[in-house]
PDB file of N, CA and C in Angstrom:
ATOM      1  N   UNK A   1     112.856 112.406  86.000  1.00  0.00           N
ATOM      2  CA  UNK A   1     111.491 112.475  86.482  1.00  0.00           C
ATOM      3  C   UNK A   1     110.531 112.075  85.367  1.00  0.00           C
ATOM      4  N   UNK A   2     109.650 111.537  85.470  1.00  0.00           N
ATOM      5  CA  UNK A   2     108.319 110.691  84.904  1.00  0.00           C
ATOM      6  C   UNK A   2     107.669 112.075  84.265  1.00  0.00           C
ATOM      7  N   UNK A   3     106.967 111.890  83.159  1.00  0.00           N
ATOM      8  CA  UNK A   3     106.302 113.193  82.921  1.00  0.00           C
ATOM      9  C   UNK A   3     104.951 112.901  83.010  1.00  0.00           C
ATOM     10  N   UNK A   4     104.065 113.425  82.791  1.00  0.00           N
ATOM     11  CA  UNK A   4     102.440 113.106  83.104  1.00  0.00           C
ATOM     12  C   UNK A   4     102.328 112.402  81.884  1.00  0.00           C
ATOM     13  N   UNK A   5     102.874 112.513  80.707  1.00  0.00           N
ATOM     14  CA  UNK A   5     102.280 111.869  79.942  1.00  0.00           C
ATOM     15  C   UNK A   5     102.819 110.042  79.295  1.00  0.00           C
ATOM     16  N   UNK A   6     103.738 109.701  80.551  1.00  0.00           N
ATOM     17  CA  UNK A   6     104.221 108.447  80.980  1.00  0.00           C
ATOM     18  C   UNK A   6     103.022 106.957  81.821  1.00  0.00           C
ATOM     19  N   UNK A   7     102.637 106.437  80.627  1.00  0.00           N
ATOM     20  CA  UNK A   7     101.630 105.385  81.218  1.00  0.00           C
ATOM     21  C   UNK A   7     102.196 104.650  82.594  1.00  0.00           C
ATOM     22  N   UNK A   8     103.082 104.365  82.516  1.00  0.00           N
ATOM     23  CA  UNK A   8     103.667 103.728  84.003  1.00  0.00           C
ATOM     24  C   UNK A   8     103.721 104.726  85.623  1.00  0.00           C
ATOM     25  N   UNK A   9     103.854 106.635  84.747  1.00  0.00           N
ATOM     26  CA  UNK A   9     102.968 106.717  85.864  1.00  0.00           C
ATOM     27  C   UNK A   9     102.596 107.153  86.068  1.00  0.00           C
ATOM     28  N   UNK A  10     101.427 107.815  84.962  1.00  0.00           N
ATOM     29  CA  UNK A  10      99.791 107.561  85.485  1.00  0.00           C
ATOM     30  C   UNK A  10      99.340 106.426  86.091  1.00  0.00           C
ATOM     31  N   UNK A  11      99.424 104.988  85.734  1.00  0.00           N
ATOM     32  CA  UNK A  11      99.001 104.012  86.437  1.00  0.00           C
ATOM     33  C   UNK A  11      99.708 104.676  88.024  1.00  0.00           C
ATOM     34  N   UNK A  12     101.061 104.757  88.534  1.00  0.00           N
ATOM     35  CA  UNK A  12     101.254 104.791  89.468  1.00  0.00           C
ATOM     36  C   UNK A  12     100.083 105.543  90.228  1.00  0.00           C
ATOM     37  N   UNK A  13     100.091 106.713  90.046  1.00  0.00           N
ATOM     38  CA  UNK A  13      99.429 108.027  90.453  1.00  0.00           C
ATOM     39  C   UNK A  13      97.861 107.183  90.630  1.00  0.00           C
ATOM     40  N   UNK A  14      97.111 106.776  89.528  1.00  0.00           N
ATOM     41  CA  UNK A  14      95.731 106.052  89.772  1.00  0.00           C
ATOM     42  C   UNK A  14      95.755 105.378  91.023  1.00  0.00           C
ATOM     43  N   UNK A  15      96.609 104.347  91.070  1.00  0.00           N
ATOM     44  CA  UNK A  15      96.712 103.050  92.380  1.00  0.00           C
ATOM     45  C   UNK A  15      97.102 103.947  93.056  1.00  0.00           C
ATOM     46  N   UNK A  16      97.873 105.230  93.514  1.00  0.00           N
ATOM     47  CA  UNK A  16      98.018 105.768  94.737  1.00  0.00           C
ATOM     48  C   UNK A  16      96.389 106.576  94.818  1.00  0.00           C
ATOM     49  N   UNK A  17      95.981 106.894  93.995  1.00  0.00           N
ATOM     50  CA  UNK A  17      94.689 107.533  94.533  1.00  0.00           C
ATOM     51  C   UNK A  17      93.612 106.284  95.308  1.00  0.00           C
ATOM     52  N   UNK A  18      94.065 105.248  94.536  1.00  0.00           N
ATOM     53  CA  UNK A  18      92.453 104.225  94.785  1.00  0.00           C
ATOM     54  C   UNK A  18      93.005 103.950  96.590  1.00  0.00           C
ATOM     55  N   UNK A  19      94.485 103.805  96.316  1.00  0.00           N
ATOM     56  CA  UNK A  19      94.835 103.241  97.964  1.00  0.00           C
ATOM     57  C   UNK A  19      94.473 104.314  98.832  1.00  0.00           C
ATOM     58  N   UNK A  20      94.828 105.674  98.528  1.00  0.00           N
ATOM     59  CA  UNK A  20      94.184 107.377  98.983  1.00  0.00           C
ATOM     60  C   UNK A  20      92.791 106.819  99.506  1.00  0.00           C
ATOM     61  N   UNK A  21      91.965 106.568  98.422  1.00  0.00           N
ATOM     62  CA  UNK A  21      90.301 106.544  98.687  1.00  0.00           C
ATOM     63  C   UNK A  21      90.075 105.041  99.257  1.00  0.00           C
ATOM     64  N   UNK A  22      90.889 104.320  99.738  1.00  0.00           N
ATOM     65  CA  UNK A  22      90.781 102.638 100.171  1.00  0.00           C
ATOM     66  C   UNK A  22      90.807 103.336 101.779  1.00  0.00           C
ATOM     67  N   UNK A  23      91.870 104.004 102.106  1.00  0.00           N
ATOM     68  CA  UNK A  23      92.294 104.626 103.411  1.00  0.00           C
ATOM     69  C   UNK A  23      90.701 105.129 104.128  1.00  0.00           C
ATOM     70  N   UNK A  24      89.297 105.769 103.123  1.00  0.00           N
ATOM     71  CA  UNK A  24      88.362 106.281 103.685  1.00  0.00           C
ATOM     72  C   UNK A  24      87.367 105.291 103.570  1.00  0.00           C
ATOM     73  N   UNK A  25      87.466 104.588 102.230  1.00  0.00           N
ATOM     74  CA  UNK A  25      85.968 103.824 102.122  1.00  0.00           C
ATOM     75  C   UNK A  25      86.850 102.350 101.701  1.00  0.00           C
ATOM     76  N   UNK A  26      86.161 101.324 102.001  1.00  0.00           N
ATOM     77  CA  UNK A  26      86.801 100.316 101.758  1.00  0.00           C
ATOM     78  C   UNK A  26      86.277  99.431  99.850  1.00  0.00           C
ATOM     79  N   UNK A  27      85.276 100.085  99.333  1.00  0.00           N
ATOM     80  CA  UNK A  27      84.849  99.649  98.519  1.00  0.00           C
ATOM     81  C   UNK A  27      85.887 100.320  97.259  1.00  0.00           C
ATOM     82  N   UNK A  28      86.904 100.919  97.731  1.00  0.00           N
ATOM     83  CA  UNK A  28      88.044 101.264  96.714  1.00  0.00           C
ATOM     84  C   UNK A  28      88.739  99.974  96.087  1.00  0.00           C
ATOM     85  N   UNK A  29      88.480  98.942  96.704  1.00  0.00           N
ATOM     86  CA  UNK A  29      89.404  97.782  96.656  1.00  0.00           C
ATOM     87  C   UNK A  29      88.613  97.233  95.828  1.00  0.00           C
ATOM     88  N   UNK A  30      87.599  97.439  94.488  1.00  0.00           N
ATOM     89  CA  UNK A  30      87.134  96.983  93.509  1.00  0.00           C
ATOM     90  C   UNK A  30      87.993  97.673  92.271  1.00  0.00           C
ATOM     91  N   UNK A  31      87.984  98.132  92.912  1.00  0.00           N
ATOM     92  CA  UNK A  31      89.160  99.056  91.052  1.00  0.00           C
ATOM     93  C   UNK A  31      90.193  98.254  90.494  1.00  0.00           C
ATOM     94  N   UNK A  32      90.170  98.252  89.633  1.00  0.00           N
ATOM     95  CA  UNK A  32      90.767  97.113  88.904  1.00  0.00           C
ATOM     96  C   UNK A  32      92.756  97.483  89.121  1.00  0.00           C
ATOM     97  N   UNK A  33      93.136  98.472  89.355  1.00  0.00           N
ATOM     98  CA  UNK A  33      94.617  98.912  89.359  1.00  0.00           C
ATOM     99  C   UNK A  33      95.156  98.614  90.893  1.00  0.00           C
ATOM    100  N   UNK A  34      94.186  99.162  91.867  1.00  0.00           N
ATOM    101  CA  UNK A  34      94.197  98.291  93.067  1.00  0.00           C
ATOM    102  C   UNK A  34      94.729  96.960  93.438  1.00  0.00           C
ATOM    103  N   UNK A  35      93.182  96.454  92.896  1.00  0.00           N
ATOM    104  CA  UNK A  35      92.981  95.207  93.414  1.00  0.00           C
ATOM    105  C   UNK A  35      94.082  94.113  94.157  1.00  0.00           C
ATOM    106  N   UNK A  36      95.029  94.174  93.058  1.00  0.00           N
ATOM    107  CA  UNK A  36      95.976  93.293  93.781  1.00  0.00           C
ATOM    108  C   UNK A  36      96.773  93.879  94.603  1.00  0.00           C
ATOM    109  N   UNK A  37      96.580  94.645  95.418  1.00  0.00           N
ATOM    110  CA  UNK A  37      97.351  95.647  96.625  1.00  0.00           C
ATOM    111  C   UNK A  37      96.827  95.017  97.595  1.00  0.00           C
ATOM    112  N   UNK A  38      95.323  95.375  97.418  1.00  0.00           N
ATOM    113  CA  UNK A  38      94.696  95.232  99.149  1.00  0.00           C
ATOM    114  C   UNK A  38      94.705  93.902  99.850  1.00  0.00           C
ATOM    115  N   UNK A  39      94.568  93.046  99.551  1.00  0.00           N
ATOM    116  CA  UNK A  39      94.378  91.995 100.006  1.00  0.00           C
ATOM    117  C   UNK A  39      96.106  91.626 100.057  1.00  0.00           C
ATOM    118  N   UNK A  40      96.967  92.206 100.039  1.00  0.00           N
ATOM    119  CA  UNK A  40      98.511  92.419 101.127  1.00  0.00           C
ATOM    120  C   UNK A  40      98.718  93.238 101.436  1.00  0.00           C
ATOM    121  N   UNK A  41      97.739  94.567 102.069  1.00  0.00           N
ATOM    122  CA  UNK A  41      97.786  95.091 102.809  1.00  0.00           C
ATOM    123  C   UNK A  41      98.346  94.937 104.328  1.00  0.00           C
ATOM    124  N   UNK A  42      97.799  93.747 104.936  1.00  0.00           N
ATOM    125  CA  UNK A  42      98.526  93.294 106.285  1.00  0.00           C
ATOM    126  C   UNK A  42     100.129  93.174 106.384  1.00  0.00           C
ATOM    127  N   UNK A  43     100.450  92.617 105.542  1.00  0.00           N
ATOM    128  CA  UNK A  43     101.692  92.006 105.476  1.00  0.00           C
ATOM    129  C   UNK A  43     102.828  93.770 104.841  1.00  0.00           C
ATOM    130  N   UNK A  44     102.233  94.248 103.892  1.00  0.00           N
ATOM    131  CA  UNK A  44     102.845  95.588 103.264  1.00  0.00           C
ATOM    132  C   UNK A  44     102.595  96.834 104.501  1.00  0.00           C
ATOM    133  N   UNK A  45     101.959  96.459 105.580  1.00  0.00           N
ATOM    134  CA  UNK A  45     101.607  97.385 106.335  1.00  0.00           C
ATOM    135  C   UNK A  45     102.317  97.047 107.369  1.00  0.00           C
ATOM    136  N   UNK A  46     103.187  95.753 107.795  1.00  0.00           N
ATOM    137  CA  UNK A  46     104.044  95.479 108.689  1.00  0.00           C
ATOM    138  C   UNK A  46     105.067  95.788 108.373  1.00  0.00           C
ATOM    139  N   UNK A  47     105.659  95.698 106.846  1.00  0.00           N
ATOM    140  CA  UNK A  47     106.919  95.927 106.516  1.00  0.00           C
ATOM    141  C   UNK A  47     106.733  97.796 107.087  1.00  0.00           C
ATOM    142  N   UNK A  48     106.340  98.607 107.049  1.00  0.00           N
ATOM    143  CA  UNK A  48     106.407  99.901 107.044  1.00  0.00           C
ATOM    144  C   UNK A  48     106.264  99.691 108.503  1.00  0.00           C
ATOM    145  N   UNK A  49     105.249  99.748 109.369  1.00  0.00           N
ATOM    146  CA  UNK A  49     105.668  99.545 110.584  1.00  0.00           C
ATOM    147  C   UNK A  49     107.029  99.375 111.552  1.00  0.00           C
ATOM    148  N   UNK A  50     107.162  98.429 110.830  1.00  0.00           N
ATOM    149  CA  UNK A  50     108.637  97.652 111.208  1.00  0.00           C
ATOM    150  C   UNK A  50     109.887  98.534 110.442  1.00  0.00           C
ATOM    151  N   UNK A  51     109.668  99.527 109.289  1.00  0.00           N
ATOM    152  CA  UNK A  51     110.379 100.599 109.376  1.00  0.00           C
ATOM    153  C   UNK A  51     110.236 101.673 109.947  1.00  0.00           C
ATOM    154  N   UNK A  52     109.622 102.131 110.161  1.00  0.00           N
ATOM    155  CA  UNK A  52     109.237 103.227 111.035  1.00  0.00           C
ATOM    156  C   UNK A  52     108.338 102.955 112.054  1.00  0.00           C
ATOM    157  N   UNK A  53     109.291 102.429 112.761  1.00  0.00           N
ATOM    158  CA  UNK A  53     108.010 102.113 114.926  1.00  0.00           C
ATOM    159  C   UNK A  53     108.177 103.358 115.131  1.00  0.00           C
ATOM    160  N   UNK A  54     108.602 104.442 114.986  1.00  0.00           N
ATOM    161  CA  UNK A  54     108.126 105.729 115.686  1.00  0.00           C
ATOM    162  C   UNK A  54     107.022 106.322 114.996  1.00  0.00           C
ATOM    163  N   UNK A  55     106.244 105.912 114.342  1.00  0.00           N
ATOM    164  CA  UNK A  55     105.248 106.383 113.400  1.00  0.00           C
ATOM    165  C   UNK A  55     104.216 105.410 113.097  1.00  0.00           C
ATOM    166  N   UNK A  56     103.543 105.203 114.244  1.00  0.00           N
ATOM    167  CA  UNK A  56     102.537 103.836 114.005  1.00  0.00           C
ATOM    168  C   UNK A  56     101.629 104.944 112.572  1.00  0.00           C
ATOM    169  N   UNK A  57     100.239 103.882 112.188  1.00  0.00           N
ATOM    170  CA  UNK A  57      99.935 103.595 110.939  1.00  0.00           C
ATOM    171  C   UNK A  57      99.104 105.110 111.168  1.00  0.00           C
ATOM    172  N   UNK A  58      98.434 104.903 112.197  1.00  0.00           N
ATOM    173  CA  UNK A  58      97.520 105.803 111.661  1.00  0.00           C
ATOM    174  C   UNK A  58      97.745 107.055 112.053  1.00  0.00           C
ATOM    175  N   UNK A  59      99.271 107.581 112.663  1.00  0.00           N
ATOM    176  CA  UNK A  59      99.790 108.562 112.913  1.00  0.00           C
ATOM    177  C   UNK A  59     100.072 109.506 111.286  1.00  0.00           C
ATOM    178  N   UNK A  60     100.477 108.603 110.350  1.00  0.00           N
ATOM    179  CA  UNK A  60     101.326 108.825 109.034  1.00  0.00           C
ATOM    180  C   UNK A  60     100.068 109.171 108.242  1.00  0.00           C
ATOM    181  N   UNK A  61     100.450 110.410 107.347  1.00  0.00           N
ATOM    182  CA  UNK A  61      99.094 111.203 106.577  1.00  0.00           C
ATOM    183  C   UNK A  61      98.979 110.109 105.469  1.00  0.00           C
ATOM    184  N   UNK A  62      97.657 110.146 105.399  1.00  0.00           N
ATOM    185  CA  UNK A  62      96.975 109.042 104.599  1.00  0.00           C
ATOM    186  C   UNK A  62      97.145 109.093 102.988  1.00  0.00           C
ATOM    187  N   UNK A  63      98.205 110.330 102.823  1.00  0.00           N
ATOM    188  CA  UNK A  63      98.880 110.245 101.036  1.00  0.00           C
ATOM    189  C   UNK A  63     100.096 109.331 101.249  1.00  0.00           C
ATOM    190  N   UNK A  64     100.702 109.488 102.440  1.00  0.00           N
ATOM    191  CA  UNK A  64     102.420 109.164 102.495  1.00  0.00           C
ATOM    192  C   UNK A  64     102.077 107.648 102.638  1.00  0.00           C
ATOM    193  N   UNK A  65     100.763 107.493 103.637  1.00  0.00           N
ATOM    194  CA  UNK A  65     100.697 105.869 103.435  1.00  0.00           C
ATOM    195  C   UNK A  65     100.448 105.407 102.260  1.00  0.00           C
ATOM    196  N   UNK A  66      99.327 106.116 101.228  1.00  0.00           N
ATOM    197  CA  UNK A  66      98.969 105.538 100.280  1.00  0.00           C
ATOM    198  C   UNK A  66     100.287 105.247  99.244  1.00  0.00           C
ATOM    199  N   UNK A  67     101.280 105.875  99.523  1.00  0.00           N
ATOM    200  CA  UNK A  67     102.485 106.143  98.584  1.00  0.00           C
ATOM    201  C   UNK A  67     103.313 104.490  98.802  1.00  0.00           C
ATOM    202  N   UNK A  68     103.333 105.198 100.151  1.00  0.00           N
ATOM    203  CA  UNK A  68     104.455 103.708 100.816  1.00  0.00           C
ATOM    204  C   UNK A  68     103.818 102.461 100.384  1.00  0.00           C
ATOM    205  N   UNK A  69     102.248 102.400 100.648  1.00  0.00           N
ATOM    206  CA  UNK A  69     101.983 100.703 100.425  1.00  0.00           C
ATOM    207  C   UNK A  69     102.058 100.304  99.017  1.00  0.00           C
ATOM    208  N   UNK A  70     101.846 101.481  98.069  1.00  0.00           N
ATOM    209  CA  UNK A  70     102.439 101.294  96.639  1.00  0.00           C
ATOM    210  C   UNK A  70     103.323 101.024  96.257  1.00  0.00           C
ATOM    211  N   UNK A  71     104.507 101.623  96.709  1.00  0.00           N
ATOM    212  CA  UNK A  71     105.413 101.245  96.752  1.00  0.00           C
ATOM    213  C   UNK A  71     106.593 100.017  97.273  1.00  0.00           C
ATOM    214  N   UNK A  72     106.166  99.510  98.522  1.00  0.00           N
ATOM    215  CA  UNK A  72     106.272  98.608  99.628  1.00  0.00           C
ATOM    216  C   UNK A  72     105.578  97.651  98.209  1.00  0.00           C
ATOM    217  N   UNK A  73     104.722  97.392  97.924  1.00  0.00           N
ATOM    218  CA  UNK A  73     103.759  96.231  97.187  1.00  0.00           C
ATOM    219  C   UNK A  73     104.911  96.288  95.653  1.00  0.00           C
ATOM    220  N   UNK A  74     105.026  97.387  95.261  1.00  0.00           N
ATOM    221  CA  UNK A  74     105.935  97.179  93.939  1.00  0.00           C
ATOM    222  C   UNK A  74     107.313  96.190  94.485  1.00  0.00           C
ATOM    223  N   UNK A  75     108.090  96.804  94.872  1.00  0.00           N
ATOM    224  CA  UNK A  75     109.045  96.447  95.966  1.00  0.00           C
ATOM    225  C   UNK A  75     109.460  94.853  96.255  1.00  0.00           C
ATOM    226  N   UNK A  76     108.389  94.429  97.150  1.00  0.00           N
ATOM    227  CA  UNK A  76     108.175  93.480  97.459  1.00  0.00           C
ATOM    228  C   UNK A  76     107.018  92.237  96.890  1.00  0.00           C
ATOM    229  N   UNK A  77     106.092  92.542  96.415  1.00  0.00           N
ATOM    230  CA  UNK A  77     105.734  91.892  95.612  1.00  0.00           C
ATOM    231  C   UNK A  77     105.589  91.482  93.663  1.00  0.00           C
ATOM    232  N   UNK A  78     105.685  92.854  93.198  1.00  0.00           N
ATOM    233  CA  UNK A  78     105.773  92.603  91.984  1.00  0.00           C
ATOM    234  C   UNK A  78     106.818  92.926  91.160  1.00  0.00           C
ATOM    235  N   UNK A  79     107.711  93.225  91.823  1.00  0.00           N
ATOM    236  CA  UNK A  79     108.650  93.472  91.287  1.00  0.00           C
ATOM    237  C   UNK A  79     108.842  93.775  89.960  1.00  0.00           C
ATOM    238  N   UNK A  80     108.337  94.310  89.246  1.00  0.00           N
ATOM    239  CA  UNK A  80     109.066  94.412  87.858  1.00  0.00           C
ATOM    240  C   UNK A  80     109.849  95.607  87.482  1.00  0.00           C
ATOM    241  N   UNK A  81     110.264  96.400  88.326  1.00  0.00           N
ATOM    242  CA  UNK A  81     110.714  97.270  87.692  1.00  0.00           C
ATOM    243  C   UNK A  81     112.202  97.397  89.397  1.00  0.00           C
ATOM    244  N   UNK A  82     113.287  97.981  88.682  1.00  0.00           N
ATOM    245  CA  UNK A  82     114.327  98.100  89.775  1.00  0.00           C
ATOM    246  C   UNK A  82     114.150  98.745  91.220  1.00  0.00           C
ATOM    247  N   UNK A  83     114.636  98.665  92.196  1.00  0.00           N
ATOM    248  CA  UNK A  83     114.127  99.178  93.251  1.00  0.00           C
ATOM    249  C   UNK A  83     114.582 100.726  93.807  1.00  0.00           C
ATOM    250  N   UNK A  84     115.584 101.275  92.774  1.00  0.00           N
ATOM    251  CA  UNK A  84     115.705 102.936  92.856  1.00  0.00           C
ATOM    252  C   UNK A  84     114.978 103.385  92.321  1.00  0.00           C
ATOM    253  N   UNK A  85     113.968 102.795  90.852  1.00  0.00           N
ATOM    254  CA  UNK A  85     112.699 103.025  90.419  1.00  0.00           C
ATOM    255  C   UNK A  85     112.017 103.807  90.928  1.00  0.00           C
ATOM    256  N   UNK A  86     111.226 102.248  91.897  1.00  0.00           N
ATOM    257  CA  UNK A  86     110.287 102.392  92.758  1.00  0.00           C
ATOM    258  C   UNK A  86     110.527 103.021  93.510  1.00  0.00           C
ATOM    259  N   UNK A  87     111.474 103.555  94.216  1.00  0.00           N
ATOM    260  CA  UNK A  87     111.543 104.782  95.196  1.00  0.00           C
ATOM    261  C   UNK A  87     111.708 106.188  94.540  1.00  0.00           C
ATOM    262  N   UNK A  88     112.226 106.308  93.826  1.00  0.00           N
ATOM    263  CA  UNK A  88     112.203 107.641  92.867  1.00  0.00           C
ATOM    264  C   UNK A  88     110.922 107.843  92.750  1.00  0.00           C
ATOM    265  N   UNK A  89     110.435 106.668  91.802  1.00  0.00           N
ATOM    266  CA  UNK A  89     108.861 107.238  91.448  1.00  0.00           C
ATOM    267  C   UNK A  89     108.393 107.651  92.766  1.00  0.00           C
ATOM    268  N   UNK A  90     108.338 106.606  94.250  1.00  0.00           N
ATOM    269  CA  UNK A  90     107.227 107.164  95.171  1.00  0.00           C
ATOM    270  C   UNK A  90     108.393 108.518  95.921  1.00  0.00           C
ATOM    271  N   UNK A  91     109.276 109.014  95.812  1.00  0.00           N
ATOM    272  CA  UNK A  91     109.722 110.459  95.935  1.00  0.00           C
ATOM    273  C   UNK A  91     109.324 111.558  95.356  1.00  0.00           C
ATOM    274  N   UNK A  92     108.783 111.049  94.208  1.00  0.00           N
ATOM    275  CA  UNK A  92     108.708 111.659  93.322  1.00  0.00           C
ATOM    276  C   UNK A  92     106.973 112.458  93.419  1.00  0.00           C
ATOM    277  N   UNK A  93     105.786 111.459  93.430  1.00  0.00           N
ATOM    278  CA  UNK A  93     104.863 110.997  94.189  1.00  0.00           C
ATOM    279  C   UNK A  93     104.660 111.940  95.137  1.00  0.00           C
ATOM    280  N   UNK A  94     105.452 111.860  96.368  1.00  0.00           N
ATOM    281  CA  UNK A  94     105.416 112.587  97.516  1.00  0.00           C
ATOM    282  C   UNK A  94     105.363 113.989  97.241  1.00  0.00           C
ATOM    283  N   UNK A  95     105.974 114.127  96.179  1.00  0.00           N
ATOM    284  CA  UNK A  95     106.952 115.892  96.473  1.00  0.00           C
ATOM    285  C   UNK A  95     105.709 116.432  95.518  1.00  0.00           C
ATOM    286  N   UNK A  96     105.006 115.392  94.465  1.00  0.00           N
ATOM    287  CA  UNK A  96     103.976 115.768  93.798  1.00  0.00           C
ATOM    288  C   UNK A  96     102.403 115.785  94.752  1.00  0.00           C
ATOM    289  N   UNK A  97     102.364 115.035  95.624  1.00  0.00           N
ATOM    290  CA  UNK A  97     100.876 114.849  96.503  1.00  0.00           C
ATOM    291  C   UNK A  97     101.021 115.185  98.218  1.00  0.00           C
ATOM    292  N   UNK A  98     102.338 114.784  98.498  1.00  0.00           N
ATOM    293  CA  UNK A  98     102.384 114.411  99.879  1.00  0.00           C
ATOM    294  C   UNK A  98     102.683 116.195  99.948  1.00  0.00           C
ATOM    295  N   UNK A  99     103.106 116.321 101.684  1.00  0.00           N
ATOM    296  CA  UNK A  99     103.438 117.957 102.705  1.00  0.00           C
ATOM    297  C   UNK A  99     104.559 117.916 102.414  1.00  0.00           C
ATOM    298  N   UNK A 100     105.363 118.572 102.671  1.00  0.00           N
ATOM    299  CA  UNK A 100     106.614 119.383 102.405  1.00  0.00           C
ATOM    300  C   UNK A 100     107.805 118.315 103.053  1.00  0.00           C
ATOM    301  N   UNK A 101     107.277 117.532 104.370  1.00  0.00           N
ATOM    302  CA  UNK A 101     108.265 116.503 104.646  1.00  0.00           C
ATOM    303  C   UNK A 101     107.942 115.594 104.086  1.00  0.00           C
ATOM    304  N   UNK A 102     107.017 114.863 103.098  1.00  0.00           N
ATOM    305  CA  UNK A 102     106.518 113.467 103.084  1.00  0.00           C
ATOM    306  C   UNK A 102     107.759 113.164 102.331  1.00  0.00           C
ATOM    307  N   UNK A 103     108.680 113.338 100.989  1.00  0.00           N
ATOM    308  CA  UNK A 103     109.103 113.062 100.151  1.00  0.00           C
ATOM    309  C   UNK A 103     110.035 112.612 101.099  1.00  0.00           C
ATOM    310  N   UNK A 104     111.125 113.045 102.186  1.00  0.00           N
ATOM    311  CA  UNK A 104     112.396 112.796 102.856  1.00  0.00           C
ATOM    312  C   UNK A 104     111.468 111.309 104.298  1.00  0.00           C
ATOM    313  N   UNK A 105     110.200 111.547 104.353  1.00  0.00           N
ATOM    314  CA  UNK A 105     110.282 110.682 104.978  1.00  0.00           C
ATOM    315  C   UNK A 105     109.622 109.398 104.437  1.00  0.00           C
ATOM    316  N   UNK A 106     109.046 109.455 103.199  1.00  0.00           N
ATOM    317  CA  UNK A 106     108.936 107.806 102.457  1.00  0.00           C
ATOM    318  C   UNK A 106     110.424 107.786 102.026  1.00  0.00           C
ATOM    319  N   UNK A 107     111.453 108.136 101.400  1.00  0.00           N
ATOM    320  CA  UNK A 107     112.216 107.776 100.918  1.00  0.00           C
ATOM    321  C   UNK A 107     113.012 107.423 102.051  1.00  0.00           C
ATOM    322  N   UNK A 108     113.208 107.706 103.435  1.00  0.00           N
ATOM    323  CA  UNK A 108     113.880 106.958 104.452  1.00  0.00           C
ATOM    324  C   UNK A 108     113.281 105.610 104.830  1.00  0.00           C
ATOM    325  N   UNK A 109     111.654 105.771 104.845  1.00  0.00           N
ATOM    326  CA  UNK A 109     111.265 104.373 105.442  1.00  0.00           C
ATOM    327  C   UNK A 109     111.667 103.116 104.198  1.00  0.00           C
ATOM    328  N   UNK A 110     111.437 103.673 102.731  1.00  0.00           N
ATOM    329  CA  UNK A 110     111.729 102.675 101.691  1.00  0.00           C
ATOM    330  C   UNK A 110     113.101 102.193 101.206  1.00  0.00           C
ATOM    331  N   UNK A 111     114.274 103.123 102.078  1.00  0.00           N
ATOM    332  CA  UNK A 111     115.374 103.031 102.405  1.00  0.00           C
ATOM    333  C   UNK A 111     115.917 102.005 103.518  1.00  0.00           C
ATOM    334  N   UNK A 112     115.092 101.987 104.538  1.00  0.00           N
ATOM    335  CA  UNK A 112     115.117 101.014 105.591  1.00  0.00           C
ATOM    336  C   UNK A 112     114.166  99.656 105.156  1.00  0.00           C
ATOM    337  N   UNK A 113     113.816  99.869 104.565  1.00  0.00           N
ATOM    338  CA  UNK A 113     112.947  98.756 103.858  1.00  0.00           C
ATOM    339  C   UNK A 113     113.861  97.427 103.433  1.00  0.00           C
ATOM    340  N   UNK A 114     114.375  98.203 102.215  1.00  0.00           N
ATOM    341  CA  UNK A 114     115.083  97.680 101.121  1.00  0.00           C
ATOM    342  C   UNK A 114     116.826  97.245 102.105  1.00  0.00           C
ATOM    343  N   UNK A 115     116.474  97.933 103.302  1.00  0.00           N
ATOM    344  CA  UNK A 115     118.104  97.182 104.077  1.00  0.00           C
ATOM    345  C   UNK A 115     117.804  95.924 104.488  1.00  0.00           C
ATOM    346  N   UNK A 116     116.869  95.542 104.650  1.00  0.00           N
ATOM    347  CA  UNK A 116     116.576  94.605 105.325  1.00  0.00           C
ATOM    348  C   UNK A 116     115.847  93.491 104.420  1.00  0.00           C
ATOM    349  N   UNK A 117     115.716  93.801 102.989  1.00  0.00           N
ATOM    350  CA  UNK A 117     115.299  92.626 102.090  1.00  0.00           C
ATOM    351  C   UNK A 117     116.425  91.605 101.761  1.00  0.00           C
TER     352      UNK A 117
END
């Protein structure tokens, strides 16, 4: 586990808050840790969809999304770091921000994710 005093993830934790506060106001998408998230939002928001159709978007609490599209965007677009990483960290994430189920259910959708890359 990551400790708080791990820059890779604090950054994580920041970009899950800005995507947190993107979810209410849209002027979140100026923050510089963001930025390159939102604007593949559409496309990072289908991949999750398309893992979990029993859970359209705006059913799913607006931490577990903010987690997933962080993750979904590491994942799939920037890859730099391995992809048990990126799911650890956003398990990790969950069990730190998300409800008592979020952690078992991002780590299934980013599980079904990654079957299908």
């Amino acid at each position: 586990m990551k400790t708080a005093n791990d820059p890779r993830h604090q950054k994580r934790i920041t970009q899950m808050q800005q995507l947190f506060s993107f979810s209410f106001h849209e002027e979140a998408a100026r923050h510089e840790e963001s930025a390159p998230i939102i604007p593949l939002l559409p496309d990072i928001d289908a991949h999750i969809e398309k893992a979990a159709p029993e859970w359209p978007l705006s059913k799913i609490a607006k931490i577990d999304l903010a987690i997933l599209r962080l993750a979904v965007w590491e994942l799939m677009y920037d890859k730099q770091n391995p992809s048990k990483v990126v799911i650890d960290e956003a398990v990790e994430l969950a069990k730190a921000f998300g409800n008592e189920h979020s952690a078992k259910f991002i780590n299934g959708v980013l599980g079904t994710i990654m079957q299908h890359v």
